[in-house]
PDB file of N, CA and C in Angstrom:
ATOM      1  N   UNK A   1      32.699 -20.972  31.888  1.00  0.00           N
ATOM      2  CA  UNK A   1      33.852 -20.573  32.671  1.00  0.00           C
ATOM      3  C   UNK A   1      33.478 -19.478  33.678  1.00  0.00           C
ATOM      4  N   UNK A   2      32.801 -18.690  33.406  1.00  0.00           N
ATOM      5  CA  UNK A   2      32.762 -17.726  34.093  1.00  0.00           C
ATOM      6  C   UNK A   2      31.291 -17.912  35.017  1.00  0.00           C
ATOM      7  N   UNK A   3      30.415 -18.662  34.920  1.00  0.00           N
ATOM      8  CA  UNK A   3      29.013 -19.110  35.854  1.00  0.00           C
ATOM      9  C   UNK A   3      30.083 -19.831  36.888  1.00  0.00           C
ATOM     10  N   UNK A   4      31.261 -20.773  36.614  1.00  0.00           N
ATOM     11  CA  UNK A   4      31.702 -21.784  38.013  1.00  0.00           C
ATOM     12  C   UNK A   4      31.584 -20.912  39.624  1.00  0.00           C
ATOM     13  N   UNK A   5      31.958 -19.233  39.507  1.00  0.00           N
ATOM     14  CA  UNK A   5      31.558 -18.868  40.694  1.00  0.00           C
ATOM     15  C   UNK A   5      30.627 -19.104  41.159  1.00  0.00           C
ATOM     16  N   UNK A   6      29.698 -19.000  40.327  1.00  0.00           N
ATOM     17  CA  UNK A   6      27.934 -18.918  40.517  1.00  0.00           C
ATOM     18  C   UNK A   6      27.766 -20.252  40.755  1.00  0.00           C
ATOM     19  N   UNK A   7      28.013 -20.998  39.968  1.00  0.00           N
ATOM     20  CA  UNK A   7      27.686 -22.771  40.338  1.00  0.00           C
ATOM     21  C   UNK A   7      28.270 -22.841  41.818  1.00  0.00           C
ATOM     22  N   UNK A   8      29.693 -22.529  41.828  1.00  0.00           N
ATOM     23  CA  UNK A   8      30.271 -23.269  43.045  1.00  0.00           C
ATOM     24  C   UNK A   8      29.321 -22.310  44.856  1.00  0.00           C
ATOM     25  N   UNK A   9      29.324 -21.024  44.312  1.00  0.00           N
ATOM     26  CA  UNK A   9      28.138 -20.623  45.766  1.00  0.00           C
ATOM     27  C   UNK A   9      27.043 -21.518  45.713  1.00  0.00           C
ATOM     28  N   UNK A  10      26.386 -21.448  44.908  1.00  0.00           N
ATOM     29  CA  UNK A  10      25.208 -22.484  44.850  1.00  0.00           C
ATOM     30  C   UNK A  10      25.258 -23.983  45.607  1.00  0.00           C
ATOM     31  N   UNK A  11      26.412 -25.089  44.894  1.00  0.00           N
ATOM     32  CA  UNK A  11      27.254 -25.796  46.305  1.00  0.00           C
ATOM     33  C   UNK A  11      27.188 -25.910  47.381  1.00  0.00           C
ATOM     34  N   UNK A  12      27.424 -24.660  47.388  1.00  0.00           N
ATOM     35  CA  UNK A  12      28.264 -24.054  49.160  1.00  0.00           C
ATOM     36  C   UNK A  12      26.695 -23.632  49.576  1.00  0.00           C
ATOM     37  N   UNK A  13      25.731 -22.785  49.189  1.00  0.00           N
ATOM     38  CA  UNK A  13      24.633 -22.336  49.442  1.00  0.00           C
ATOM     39  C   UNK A  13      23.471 -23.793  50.005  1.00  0.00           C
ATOM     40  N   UNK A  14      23.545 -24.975  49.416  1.00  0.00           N
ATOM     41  CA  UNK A  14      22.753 -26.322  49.321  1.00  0.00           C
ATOM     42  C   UNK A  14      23.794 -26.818  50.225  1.00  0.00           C
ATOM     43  N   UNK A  15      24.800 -26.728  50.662  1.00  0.00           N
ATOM     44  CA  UNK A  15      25.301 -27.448  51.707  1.00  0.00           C
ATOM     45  C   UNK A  15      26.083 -28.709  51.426  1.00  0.00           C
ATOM     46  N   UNK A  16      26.200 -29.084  50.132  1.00  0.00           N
ATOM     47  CA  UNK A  16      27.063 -30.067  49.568  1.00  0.00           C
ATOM     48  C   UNK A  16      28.759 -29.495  49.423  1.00  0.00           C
ATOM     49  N   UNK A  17      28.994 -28.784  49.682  1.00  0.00           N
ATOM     50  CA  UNK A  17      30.207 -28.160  49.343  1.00  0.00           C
ATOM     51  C   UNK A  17      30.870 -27.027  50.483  1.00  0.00           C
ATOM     52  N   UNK A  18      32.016 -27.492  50.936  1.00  0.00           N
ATOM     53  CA  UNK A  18      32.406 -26.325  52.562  1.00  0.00           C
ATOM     54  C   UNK A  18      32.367 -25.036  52.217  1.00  0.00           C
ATOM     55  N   UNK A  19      33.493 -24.394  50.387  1.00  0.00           N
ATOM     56  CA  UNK A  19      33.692 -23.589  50.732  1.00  0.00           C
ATOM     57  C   UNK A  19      34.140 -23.642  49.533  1.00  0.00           C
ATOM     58  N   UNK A  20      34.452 -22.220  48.779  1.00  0.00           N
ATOM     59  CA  UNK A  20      34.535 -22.270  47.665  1.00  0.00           C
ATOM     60  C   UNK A  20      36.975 -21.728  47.595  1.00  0.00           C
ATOM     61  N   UNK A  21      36.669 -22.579  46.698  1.00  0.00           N
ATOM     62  CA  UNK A  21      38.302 -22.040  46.408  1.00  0.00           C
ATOM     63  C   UNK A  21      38.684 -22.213  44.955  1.00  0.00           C
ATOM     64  N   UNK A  22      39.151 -20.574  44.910  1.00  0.00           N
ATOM     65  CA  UNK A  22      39.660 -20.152  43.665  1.00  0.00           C
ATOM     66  C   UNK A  22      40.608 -21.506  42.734  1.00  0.00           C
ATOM     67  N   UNK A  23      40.672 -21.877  41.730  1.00  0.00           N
ATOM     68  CA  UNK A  23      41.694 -22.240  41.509  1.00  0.00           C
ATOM     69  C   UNK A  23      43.066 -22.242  41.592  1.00  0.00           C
ATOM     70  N   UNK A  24      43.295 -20.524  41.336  1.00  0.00           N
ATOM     71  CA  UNK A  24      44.781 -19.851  41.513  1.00  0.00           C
ATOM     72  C   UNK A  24      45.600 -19.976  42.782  1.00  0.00           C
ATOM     73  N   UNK A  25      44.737 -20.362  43.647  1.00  0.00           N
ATOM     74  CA  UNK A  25      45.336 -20.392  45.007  1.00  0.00           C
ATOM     75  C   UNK A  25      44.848 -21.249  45.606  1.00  0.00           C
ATOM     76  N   UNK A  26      44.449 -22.436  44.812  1.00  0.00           N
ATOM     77  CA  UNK A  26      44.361 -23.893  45.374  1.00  0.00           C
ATOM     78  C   UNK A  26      45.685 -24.474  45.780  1.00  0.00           C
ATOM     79  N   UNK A  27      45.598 -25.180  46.904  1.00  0.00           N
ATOM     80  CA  UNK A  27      46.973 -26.130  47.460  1.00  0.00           C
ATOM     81  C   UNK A  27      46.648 -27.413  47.596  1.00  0.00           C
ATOM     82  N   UNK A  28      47.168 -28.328  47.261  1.00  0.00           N
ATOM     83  CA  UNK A  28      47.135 -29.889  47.700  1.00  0.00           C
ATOM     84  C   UNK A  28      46.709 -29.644  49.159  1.00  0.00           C
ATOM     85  N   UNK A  29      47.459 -29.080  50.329  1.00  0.00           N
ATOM     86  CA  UNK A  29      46.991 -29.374  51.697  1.00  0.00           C
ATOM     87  C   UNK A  29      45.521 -29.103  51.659  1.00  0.00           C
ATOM     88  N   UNK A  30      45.167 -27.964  51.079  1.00  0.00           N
ATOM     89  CA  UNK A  30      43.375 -26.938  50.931  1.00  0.00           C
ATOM     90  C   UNK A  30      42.665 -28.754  50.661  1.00  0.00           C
ATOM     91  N   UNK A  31      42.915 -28.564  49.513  1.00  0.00           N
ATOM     92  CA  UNK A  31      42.320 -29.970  48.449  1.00  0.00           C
ATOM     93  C   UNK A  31      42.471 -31.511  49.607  1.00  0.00           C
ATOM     94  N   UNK A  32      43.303 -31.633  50.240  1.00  0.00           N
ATOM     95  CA  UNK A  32      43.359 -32.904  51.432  1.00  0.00           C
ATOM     96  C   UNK A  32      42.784 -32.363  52.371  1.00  0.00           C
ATOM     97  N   UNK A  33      42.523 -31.283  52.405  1.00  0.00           N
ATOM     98  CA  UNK A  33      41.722 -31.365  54.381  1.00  0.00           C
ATOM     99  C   UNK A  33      40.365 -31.197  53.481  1.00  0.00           C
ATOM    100  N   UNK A  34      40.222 -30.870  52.687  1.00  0.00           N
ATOM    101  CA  UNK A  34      38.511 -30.669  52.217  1.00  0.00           C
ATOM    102  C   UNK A  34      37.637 -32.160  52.289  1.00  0.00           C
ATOM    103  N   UNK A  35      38.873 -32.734  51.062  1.00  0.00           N
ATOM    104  CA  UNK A  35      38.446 -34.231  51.142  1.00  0.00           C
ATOM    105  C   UNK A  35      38.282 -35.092  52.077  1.00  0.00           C
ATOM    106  N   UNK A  36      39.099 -34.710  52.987  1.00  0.00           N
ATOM    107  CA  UNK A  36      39.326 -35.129  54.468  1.00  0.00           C
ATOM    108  C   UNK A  36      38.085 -35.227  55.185  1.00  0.00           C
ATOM    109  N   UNK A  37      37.683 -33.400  55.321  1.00  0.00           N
ATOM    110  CA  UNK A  37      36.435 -33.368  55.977  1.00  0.00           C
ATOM    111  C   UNK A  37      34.909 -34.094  55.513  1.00  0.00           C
ATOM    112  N   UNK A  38      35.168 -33.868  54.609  1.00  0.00           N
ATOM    113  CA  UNK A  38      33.823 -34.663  53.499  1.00  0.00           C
ATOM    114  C   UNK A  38      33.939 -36.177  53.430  1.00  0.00           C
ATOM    115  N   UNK A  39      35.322 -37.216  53.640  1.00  0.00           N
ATOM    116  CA  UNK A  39      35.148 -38.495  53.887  1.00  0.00           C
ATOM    117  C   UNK A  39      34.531 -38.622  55.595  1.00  0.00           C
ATOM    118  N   UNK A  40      35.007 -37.408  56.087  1.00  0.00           N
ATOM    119  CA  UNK A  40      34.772 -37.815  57.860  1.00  0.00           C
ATOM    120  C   UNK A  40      33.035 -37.212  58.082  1.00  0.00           C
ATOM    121  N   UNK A  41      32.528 -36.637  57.192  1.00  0.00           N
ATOM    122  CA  UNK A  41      31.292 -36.026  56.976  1.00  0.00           C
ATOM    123  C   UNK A  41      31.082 -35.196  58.374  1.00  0.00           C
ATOM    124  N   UNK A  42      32.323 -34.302  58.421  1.00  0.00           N
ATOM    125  CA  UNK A  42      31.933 -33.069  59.525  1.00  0.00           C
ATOM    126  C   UNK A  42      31.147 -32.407  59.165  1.00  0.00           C
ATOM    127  N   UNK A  43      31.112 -32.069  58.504  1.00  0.00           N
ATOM    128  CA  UNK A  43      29.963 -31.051  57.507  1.00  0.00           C
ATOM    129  C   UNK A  43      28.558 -31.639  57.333  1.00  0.00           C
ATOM    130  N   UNK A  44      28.254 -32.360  57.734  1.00  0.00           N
ATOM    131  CA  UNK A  44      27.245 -33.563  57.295  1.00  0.00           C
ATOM    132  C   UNK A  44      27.290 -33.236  55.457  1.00  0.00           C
ATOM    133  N   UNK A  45      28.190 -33.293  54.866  1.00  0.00           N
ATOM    134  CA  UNK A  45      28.196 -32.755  53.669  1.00  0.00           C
ATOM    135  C   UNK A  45      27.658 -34.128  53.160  1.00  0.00           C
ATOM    136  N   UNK A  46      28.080 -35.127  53.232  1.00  0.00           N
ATOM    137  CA  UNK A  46      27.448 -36.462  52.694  1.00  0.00           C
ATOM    138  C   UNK A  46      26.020 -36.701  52.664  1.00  0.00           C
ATOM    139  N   UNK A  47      25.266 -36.367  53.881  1.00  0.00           N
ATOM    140  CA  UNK A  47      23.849 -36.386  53.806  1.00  0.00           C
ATOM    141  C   UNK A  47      23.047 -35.125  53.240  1.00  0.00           C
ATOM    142  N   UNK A  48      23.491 -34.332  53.051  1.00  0.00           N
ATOM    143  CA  UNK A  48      23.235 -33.014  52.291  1.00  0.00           C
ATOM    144  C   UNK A  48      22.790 -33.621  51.119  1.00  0.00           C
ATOM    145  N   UNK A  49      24.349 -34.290  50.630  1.00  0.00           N
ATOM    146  CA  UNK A  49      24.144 -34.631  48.920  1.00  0.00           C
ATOM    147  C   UNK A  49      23.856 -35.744  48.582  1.00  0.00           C
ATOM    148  N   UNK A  50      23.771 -37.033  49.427  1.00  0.00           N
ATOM    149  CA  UNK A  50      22.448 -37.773  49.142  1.00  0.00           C
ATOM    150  C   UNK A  50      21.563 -37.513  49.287  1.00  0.00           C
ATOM    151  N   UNK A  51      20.780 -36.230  49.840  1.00  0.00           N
ATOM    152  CA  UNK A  51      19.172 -35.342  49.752  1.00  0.00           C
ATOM    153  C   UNK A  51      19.036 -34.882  48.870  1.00  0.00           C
ATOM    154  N   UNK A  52      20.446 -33.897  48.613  1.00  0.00           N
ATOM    155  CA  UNK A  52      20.123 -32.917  46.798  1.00  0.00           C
ATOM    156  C   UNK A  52      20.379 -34.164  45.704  1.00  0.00           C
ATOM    157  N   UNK A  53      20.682 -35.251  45.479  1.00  0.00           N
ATOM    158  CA  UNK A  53      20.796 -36.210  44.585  1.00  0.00           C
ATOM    159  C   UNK A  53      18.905 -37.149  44.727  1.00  0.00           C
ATOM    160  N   UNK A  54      18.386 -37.490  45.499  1.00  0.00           N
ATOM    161  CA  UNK A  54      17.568 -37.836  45.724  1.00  0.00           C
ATOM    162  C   UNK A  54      15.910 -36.787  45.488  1.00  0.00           C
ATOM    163  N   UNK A  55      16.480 -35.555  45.496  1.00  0.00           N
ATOM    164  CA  UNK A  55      15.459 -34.529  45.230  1.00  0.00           C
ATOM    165  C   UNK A  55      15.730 -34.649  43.527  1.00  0.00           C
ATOM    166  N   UNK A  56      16.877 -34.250  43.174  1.00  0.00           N
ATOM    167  CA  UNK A  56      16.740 -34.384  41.734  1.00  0.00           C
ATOM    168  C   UNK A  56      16.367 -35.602  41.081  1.00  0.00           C
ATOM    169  N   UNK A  57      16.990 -36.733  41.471  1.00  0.00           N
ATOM    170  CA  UNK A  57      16.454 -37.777  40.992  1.00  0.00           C
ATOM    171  C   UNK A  57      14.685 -37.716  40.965  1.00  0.00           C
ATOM    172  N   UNK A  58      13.807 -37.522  42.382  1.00  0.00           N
ATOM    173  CA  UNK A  58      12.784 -37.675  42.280  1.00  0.00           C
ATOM    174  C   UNK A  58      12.244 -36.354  41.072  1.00  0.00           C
ATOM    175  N   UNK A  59      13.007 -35.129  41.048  1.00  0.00           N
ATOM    176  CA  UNK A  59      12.644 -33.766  40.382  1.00  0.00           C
ATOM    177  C   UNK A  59      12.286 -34.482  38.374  1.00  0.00           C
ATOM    178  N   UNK A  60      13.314 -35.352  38.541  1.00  0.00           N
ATOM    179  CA  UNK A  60      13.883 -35.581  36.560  1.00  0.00           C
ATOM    180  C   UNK A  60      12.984 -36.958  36.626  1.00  0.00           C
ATOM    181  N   UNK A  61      12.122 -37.794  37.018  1.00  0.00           N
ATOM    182  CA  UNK A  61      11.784 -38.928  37.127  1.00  0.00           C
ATOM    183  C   UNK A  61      10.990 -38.826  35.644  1.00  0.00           C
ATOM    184  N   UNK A  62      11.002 -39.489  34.926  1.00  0.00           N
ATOM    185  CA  UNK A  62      10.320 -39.936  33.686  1.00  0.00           C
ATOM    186  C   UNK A  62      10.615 -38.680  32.623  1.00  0.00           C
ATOM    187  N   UNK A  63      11.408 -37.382  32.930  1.00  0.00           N
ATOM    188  CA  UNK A  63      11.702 -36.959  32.173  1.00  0.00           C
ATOM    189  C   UNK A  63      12.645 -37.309  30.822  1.00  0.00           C
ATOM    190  N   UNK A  64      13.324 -38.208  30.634  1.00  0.00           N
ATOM    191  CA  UNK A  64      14.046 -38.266  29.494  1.00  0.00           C
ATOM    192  C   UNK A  64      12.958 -39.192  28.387  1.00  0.00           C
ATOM    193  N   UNK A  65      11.854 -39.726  29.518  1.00  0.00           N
ATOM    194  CA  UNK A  65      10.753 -40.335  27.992  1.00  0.00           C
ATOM    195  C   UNK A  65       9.675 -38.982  27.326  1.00  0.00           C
ATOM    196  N   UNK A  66       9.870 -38.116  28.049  1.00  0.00           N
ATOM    197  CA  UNK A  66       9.237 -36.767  28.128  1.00  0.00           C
ATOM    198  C   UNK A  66       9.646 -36.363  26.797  1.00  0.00           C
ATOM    199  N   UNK A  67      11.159 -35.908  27.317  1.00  0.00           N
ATOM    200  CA  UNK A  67      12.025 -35.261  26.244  1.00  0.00           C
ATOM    201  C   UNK A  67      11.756 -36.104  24.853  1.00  0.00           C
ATOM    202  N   UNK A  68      11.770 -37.088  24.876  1.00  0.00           N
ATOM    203  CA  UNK A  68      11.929 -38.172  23.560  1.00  0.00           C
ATOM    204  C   UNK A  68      10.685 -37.957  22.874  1.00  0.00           C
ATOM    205  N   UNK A  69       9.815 -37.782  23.571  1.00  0.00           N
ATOM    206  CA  UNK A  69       8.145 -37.963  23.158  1.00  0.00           C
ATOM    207  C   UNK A  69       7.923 -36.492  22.512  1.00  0.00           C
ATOM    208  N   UNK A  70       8.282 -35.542  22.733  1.00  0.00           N
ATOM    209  CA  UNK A  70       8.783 -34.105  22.155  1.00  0.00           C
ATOM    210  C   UNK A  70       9.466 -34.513  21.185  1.00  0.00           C
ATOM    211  N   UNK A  71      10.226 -34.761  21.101  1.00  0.00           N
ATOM    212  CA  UNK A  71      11.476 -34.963  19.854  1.00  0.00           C
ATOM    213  C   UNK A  71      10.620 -35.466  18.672  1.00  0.00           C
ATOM    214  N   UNK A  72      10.067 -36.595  19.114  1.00  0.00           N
ATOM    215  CA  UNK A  72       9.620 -37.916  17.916  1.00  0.00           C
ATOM    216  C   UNK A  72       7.873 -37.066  18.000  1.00  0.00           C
ATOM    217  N   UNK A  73       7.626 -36.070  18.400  1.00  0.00           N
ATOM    218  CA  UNK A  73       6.188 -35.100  17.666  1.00  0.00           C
ATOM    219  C   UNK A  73       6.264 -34.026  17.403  1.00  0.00           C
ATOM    220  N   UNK A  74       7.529 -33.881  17.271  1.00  0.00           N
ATOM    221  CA  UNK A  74       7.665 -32.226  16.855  1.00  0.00           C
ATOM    222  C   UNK A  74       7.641 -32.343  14.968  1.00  0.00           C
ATOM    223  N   UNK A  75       6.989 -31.371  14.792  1.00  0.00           N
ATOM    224  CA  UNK A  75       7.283 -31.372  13.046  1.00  0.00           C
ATOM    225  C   UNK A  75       8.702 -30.978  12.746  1.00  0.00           C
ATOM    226  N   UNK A  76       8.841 -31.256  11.265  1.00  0.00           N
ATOM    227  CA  UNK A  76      10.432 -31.212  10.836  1.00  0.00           C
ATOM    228  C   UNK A  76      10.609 -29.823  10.622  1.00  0.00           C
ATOM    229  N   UNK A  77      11.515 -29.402  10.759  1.00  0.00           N
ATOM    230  CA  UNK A  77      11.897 -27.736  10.081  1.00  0.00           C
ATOM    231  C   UNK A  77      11.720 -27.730   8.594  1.00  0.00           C
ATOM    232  N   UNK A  78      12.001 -28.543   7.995  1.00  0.00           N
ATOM    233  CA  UNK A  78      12.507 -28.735   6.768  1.00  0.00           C
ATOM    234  C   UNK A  78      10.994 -29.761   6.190  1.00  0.00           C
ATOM    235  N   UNK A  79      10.133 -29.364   5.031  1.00  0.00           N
ATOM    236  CA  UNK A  79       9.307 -30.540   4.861  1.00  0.00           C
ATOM    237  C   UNK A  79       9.880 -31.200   4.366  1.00  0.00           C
ATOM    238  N   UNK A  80      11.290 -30.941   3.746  1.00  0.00           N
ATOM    239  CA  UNK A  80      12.210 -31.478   2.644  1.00  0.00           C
ATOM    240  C   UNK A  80      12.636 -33.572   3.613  1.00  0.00           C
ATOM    241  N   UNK A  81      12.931 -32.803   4.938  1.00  0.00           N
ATOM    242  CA  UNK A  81      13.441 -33.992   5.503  1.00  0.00           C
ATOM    243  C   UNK A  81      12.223 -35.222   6.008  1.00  0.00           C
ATOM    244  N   UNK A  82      12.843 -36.281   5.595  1.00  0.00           N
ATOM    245  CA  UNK A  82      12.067 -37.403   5.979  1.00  0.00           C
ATOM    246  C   UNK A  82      12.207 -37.785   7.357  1.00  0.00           C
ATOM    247  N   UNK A  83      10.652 -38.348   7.951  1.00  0.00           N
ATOM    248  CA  UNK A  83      11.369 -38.978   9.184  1.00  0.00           C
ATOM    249  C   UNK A  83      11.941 -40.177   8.667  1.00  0.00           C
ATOM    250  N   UNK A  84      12.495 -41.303   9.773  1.00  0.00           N
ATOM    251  CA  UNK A  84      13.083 -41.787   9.755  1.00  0.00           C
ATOM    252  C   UNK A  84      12.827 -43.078  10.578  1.00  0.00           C
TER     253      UNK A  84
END
């Protein structure tokens, strides 16, 4: 709850995101011209975040067989527990 400031500059900092707005003083009109601008890609906000989606994608590439391959060689905490 309390990092979303931090996440949402970050957003706004990478260029995927116009501008940051509080919740408390969010408006439907705020929330329609944002969306607005981001379907009309004034912002080039669209090509921003098919770059930051495409960097991460290439960033995480074969990581989740990574992660798994860790998992299934790590010893047990417990000698008690069997693998499986």
């Amino acid at each position: 709850m309390f990092d979303q400031p931090v996440n949402a500059q970050v957003l706004v900092d990478l260029g995927v995101a116009s501008r940051i707005l509080p919740y408390q003083s969010l408006t439907a009109k705020q929330l329609a011209d944002d969306v607005s601008d981001i379907l009309a890609n004034t912002k080039d906000i669209q090509t921003k975040a098919k770059n930051v989606a495409a960097s991460l994608s290439e960033e995480s590439s074969g990581a989740l067989d990574s992660y798994c391959d860790v998992i299934l060689n790590a010893s047990p905490l417990n000698a008690k527990l069997k693998a499986f």
